[in-house]
Protein backbone atom coordinates (compact mmCIF):
# COMPACT_ATOMS: atom_id res chain seq x y z
CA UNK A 1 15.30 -16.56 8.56
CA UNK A 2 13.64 -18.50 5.73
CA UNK A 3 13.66 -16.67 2.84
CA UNK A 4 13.36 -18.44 -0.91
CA UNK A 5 14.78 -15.88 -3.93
CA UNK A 6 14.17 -16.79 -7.75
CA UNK A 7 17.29 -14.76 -8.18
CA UNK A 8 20.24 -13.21 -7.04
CA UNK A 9 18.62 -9.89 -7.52
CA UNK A 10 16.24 -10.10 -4.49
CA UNK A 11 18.58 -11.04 -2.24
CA UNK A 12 20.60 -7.76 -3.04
CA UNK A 13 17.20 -5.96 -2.48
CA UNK A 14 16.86 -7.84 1.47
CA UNK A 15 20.73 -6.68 2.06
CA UNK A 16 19.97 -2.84 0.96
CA UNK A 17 16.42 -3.12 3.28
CA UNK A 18 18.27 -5.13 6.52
CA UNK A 19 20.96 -2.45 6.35
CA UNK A 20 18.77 0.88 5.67
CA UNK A 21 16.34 -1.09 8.26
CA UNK A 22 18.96 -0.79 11.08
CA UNK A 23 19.09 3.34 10.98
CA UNK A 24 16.12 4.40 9.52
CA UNK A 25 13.42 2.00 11.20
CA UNK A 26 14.44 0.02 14.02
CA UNK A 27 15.68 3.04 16.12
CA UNK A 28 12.08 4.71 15.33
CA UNK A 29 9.41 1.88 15.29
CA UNK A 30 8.56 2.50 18.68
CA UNK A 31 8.59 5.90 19.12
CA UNK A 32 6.37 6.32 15.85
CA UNK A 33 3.43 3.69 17.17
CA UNK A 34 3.36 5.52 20.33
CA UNK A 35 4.06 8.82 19.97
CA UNK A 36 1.97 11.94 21.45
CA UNK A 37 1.08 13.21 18.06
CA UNK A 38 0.39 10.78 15.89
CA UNK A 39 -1.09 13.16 13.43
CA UNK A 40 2.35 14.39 12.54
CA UNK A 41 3.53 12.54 9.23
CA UNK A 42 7.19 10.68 9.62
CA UNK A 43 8.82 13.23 6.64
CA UNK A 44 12.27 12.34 7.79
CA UNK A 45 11.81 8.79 7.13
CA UNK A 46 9.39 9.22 3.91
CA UNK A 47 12.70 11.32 2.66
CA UNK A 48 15.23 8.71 3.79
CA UNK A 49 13.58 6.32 1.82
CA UNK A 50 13.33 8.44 -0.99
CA UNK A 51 16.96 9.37 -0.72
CA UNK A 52 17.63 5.35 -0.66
CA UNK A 53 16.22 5.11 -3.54
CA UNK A 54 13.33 2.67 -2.76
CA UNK A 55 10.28 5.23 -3.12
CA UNK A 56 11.50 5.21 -6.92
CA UNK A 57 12.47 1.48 -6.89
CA UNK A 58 9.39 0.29 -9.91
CA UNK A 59 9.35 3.32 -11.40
CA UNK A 60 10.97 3.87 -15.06
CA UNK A 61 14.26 5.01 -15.26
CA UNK A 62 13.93 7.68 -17.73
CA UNK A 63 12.13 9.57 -15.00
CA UNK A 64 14.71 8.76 -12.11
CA UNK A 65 13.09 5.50 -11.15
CA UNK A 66 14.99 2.78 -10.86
CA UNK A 67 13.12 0.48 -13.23
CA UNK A 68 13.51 -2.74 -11.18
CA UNK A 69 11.41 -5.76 -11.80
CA UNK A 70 8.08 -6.37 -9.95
CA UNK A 71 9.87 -9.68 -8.31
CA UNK A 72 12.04 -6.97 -6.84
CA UNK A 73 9.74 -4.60 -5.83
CA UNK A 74 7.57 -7.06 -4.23
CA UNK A 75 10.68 -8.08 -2.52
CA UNK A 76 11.41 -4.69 -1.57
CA UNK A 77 8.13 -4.58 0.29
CA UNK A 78 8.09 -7.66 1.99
CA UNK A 79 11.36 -6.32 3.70
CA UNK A 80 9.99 -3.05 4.40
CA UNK A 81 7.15 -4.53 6.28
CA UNK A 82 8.95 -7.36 8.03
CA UNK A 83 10.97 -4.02 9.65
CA UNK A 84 7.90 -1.89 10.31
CA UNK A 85 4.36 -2.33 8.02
CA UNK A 86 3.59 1.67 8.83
CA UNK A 87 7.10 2.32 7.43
CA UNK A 88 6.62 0.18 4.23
CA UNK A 89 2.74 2.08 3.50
CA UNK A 90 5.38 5.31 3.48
CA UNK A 91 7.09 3.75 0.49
CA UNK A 92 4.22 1.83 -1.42
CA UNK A 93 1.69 4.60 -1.32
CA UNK A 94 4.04 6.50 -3.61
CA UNK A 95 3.97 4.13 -5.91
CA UNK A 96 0.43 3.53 -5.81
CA UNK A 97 -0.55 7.30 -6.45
CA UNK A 98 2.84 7.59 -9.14
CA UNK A 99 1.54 4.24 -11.54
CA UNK A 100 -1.68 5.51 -12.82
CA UNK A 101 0.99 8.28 -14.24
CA UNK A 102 3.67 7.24 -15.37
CA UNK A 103 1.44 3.89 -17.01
CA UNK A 104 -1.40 6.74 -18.46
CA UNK A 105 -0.40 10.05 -18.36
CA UNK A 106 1.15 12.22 -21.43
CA UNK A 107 4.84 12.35 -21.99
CA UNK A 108 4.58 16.13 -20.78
CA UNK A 109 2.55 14.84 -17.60
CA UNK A 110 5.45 12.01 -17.07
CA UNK A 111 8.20 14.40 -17.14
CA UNK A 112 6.79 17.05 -15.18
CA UNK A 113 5.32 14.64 -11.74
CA UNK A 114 7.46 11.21 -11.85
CA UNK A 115 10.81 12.34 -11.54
CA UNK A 116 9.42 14.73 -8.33
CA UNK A 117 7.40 11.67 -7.00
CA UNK A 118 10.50 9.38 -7.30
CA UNK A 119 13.22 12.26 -5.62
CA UNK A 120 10.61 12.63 -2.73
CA UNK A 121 10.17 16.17 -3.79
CA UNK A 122 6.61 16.05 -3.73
CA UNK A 123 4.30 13.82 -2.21
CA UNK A 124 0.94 11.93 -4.02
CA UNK A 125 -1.80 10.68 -2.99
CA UNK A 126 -4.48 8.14 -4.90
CA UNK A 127 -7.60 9.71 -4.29
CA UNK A 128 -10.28 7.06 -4.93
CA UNK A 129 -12.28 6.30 -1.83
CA UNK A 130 -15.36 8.45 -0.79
CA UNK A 131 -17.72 8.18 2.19
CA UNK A 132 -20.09 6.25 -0.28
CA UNK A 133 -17.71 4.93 -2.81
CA UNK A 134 -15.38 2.33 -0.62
CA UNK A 135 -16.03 -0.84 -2.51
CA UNK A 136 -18.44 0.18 -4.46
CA UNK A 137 -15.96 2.13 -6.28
CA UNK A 138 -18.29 3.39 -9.17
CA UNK A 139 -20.64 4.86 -6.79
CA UNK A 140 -18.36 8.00 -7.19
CA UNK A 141 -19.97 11.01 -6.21
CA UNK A 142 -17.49 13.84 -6.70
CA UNK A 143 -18.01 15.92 -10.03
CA UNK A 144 -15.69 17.35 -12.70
CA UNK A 145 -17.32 20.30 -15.04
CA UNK A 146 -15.44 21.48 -18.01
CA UNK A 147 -15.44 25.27 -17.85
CA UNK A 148 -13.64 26.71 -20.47
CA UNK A 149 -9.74 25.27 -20.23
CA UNK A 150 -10.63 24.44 -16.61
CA UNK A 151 -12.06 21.40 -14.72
CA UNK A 152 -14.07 22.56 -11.61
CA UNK A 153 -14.17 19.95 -8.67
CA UNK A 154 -16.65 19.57 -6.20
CA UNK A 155 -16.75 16.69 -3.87
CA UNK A 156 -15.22 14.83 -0.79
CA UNK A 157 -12.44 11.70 -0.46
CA UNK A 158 -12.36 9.68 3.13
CA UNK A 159 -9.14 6.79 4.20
CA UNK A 160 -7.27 8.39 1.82
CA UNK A 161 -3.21 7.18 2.36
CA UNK A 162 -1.39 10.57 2.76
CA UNK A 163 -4.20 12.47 1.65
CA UNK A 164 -3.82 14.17 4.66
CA UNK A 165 -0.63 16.01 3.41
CA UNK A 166 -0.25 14.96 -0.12
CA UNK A 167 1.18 17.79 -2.81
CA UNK A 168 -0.46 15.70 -6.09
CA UNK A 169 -3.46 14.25 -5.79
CA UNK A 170 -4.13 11.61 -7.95
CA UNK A 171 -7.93 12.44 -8.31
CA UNK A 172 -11.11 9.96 -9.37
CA UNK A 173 -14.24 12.22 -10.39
CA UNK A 174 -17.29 11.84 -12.40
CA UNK A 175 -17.65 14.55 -15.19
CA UNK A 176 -20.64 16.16 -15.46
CA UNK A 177 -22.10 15.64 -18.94
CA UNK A 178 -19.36 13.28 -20.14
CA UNK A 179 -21.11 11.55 -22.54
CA UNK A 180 -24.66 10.01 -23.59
CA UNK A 181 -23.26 6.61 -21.74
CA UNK A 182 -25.41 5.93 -18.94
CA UNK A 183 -23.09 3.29 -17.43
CA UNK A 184 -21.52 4.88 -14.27
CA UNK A 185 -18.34 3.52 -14.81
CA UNK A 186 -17.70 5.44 -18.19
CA UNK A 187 -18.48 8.56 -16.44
CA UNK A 188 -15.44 8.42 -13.96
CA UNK A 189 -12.59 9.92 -15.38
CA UNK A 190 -8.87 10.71 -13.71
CA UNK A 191 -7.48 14.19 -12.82
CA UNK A 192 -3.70 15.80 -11.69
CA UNK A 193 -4.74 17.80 -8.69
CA UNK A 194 -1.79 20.05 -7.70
CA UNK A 195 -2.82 20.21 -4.05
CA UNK A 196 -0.37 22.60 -2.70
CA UNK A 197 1.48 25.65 -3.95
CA UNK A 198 4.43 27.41 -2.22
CA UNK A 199 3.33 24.66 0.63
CA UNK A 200 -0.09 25.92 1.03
CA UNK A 201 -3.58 24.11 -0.15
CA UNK A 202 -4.48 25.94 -3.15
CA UNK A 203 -8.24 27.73 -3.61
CA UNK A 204 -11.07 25.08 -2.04
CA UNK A 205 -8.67 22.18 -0.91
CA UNK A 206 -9.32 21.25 2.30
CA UNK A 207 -7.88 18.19 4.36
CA UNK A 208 -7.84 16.66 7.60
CA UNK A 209 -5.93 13.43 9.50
CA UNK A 210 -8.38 10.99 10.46
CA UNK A 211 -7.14 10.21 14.48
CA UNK A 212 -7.16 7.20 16.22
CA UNK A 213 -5.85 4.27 14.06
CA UNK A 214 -6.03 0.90 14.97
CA UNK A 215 -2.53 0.00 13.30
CA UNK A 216 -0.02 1.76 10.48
CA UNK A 217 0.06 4.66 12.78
CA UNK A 218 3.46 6.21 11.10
CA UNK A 219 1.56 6.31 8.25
CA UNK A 220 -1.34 8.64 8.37
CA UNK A 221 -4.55 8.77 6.67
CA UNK A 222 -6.46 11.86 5.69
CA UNK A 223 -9.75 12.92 4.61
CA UNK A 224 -10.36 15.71 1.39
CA UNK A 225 -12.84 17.89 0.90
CA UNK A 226 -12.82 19.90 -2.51
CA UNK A 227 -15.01 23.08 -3.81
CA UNK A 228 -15.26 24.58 -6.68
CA UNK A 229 -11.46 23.44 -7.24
CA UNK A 230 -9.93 24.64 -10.63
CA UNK A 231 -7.57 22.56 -12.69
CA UNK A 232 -6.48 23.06 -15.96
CA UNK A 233 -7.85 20.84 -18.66
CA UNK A 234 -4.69 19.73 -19.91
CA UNK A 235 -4.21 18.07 -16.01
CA UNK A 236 -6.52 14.76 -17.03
CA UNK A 237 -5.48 11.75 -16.96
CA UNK A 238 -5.85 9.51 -20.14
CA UNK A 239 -9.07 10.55 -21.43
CA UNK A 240 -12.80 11.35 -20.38
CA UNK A 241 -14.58 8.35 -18.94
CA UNK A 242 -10.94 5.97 -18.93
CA UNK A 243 -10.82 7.24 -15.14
CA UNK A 244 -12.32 3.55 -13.86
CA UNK A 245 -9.93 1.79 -15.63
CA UNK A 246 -7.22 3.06 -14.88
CA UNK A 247 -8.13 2.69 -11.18
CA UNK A 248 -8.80 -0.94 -11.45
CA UNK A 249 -5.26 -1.39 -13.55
CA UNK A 250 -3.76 0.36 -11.04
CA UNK A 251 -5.38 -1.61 -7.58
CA UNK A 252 -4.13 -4.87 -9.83
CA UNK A 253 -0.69 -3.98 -9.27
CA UNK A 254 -1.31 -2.74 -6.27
CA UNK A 255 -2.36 -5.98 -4.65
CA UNK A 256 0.69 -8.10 -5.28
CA UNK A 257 2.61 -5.34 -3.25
CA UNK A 258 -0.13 -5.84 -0.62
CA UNK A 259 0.16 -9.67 -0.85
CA UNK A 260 3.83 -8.61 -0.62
CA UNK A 261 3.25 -6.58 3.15
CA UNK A 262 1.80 -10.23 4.32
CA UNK A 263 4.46 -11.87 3.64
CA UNK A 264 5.96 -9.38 5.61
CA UNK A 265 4.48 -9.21 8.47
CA UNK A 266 3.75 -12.93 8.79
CA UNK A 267 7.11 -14.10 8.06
CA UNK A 268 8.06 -11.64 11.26
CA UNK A 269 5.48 -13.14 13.20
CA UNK A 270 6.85 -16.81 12.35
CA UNK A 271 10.76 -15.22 13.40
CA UNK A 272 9.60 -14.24 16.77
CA UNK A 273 7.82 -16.97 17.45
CA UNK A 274 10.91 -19.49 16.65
CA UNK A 275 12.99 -17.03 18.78
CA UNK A 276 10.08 -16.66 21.49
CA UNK A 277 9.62 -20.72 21.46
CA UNK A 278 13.47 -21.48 22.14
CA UNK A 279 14.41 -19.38 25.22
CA UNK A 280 11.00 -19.41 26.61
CA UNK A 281 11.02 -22.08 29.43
CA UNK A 282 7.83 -24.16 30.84
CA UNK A 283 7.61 -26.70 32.80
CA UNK A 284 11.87 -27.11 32.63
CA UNK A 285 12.12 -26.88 28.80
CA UNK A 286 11.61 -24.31 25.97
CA UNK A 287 8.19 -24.68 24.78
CA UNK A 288 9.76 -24.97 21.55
CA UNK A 289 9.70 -28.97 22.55
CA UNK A 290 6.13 -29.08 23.21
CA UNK A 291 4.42 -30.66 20.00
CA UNK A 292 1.14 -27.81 20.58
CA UNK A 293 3.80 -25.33 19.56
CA UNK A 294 5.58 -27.25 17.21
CA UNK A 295 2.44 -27.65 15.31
CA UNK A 296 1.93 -24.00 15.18
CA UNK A 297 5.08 -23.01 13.94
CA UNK A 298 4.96 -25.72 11.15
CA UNK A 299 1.43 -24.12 10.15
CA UNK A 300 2.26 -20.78 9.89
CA UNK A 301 5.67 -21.62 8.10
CA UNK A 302 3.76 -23.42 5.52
CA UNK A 303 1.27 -21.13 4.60
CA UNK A 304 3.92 -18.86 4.11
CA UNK A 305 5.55 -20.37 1.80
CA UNK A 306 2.53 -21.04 0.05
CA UNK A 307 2.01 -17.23 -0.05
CA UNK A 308 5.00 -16.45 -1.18
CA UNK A 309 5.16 -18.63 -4.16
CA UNK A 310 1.38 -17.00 -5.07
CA UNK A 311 3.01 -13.64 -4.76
CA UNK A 312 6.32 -14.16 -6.59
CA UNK A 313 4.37 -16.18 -9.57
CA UNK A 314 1.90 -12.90 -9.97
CA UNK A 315 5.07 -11.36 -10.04
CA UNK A 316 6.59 -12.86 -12.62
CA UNK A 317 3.42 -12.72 -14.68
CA UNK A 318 3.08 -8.35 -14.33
CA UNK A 319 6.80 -8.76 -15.46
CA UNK A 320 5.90 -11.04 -18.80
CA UNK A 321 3.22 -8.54 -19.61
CA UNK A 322 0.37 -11.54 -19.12
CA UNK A 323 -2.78 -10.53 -17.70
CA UNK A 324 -2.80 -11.35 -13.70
CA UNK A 325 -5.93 -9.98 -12.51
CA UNK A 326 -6.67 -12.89 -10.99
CA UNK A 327 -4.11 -14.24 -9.70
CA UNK A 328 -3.19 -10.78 -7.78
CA UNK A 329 -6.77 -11.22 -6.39
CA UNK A 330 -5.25 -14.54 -5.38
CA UNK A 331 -2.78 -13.68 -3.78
CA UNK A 332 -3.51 -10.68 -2.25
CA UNK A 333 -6.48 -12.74 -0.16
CA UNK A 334 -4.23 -15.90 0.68
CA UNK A 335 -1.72 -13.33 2.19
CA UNK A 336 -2.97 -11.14 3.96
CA UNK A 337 -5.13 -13.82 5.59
CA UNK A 338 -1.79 -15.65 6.16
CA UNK A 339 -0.53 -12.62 7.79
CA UNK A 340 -4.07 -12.83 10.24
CA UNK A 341 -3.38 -16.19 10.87
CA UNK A 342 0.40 -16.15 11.39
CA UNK A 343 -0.39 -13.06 13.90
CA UNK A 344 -2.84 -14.81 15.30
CA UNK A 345 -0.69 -17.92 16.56
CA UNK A 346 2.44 -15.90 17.33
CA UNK A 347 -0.22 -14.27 20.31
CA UNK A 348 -1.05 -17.53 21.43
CA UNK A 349 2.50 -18.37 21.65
CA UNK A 350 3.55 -15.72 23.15
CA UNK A 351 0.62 -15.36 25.42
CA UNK A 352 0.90 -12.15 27.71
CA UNK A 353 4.55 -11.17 26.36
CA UNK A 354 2.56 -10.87 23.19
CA UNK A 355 -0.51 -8.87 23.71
CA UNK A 356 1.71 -6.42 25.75
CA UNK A 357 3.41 -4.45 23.34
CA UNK A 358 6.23 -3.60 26.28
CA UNK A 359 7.85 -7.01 25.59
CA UNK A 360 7.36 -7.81 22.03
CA UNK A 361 6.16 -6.64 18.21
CA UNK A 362 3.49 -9.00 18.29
CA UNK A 363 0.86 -6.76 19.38
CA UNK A 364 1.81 -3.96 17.30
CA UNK A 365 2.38 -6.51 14.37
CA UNK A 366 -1.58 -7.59 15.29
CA UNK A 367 -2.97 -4.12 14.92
CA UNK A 368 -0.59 -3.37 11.88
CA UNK A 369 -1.90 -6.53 9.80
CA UNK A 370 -5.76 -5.73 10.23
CA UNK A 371 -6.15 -3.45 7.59
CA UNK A 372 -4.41 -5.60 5.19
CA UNK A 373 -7.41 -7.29 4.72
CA UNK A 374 -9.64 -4.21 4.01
CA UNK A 375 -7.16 -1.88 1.65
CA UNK A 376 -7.18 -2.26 -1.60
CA UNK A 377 -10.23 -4.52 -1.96
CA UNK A 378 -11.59 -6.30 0.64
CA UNK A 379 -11.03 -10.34 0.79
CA UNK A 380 -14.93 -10.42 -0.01
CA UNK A 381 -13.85 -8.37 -3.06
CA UNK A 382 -11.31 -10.21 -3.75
CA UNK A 383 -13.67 -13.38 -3.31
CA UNK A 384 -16.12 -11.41 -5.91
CA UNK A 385 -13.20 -10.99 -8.11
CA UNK A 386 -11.69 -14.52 -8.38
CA UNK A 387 -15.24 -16.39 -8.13
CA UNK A 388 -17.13 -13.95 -10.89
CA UNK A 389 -13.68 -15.22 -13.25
CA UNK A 390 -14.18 -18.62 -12.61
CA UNK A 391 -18.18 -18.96 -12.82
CA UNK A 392 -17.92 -16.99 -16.65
């Protein structure tokens, strides 16, 4: 395989994900995209990658992360998802819902949720998206009221990444009479929702597993409903109204991993094609030799590449401290869209060993990559994002 490191470092990180890839995915892959109940979350795996270590891999080591760069951790994910993309969600969801935390919260907060988050003890969610807030995340329509040293919550969350099962939920609200600020976004403020107790939803926590996924099926995806759900005060996160950006901080970072789960998947979809074009035979040669396929390959190899040098140099910028809001927008498009296109060609050269997911990953690596595109921001988003920069 074709594989460019900056360092020595990431290379370590592919060995550690090849090996743990051999007993903890490839034996599985199968039997989690196809099994009867797909509802049913893949613990033993979530906990073999937190016992790996990789769950905790960008988190800070005073809190039993292990503090590794964000060229790492991208690296870390682009493994993950060349294995299995519904696999790798396992791992970067938990960082996604452990960030806004360990990057906001109080020293008190940090000490008592990131070193549980990073062990695999408990399991969080980031609990943005409503049936009216996708995009349009301001449009939040869930309410916090201070009553007393207790925030009451009242509202619903939809596609939310382990919501479904989730101990902490990392929650987005609007708080009722949170200031004379009528801009929306200064109303939306961050809460620690401490979902479960003794393994049960506490008082007026409700979820359910949204069925019937078109891809990431190891990974499920739940739906919330809260009322008249009581937190204590000292549970918010940074302070009134700082609840939209720290979202949008957070879904920065969050898009170089996603860029990262392109490469992924796209640089598997380039493998088996290579593979697929030298031992299939047509017309008494491999079709490797035929300059249709040829032309392909050479496509999807370099837009790869070009994606991977967009991802590692947003990277390296989140690791400098520089601002990369941008760029991650970047990136996260020109990947993901790389992944659709890479997917896209490996069908065609696979043809009918391709679309039948019997003889090859290609079909479940189509379904997988779809959402890649919508998570996270949208590439229209994304478009917004990067165009909006450039026109002020």
């Amino acid at each position: 395989m074709f594989r460019y490191n900056i360092d020595d470092r990431q290379q370590a990180i592919r060995d550690r994900v090849t090996a743990f890839a051999k007993t903890n995915i490839e034996p599985f892959s199968k039997e989690l995209d196809h099994r009867d109940d797909p509802d049913r979350f893949a613990m033993n795996i979530y906990q073999a990658l937190a016992k790996e270590g990789f769950t905790a891999l960008r988190m800070p080591k005073q809190y039993g992360g292990g503090g590794v760069s964000s060229i790492e951790y991208t690296t870390l994910i682009e493994e993950l998802c060349y294995n299995d993309a519904a696999v790798c969600l396992l791992d970067a969801v938990t960082e996604l819902a452990t960030y806004p935390i360990y990057t906001f919260g109080t020293e008190e907060q940090k000490r008592k949720y990131v070193p549980k988050c990073a062990s695999g003890e408990i399991l969080p969610a980031f609990v943005l998206t409503e049936p009216a807030a996708g995009s349009d995340a301001v449009n939040q329509k869930t309410t916090a009221i201070l009553e007393g040293d207790q925030w009451v919550i009242n509202g619903e969350k939809i596609f939310i990444m382990h919501g479904d099962v989730a101990d902490l939920f990392v929650l987005f609200v609007k708080v009722e009479g949170g200031g004379d600020d009528d801009k929306a976004s200064r109303k939306i403020s961050a809460i620690l929702v401490e979902a479960k107790k003794d393994g049960k939803y506490i008082p007026g926590v409700k979820t359910a597993t949204l069925k019937k996924k078109m891809g990431m099926r190891a990974a499920t995806t739940g739906r919330i409903w809260l009322e008249n759900v009581r937190v204590p005060k000292e549970n918010l996160l940074g302070e009134v109204g700082k609840g939209f950006k720290i979202a949008m901080n957070t879904l920065d970072g969050a898009r170089i991993g996603v860029a990262a789960q392109g490469l992924g998947i796209a640089q598997r979809a380039l493998q088996e094609s290579i593979d697929y074009a030298k031992k299939r035979i047509c017309f008494g040669q491999p079709i490797g030799k035929f300059q249709a396929i040829q032309w392909m390959i050479a496509d999807m190899a370099t837009q790869i590449e070009a994606a991977r040098m967009m991802a590692y140099k947003v990277s390296m910028m989140q690791d400098k401290g520089e601002k990369f809001s941008i760029e991650a927008a970047q990136a996260k498009l020109f990947a993901t869209e790389t992944a659709k296109f890479c997917v896209d060609r490996a069908m065609q050269i696979h043809g009918g060993y391709g679309y039948i997911g019997e003889f090859s990953p290609i079909e479940k690596l189509y379904r997988d990559q779809r959402i890649m595109e919508i998570y996270e921001g949208t590439s229209e988003i994304q478009r917004l994002v990067i165009s909006g920069s450039y026109l002020r």
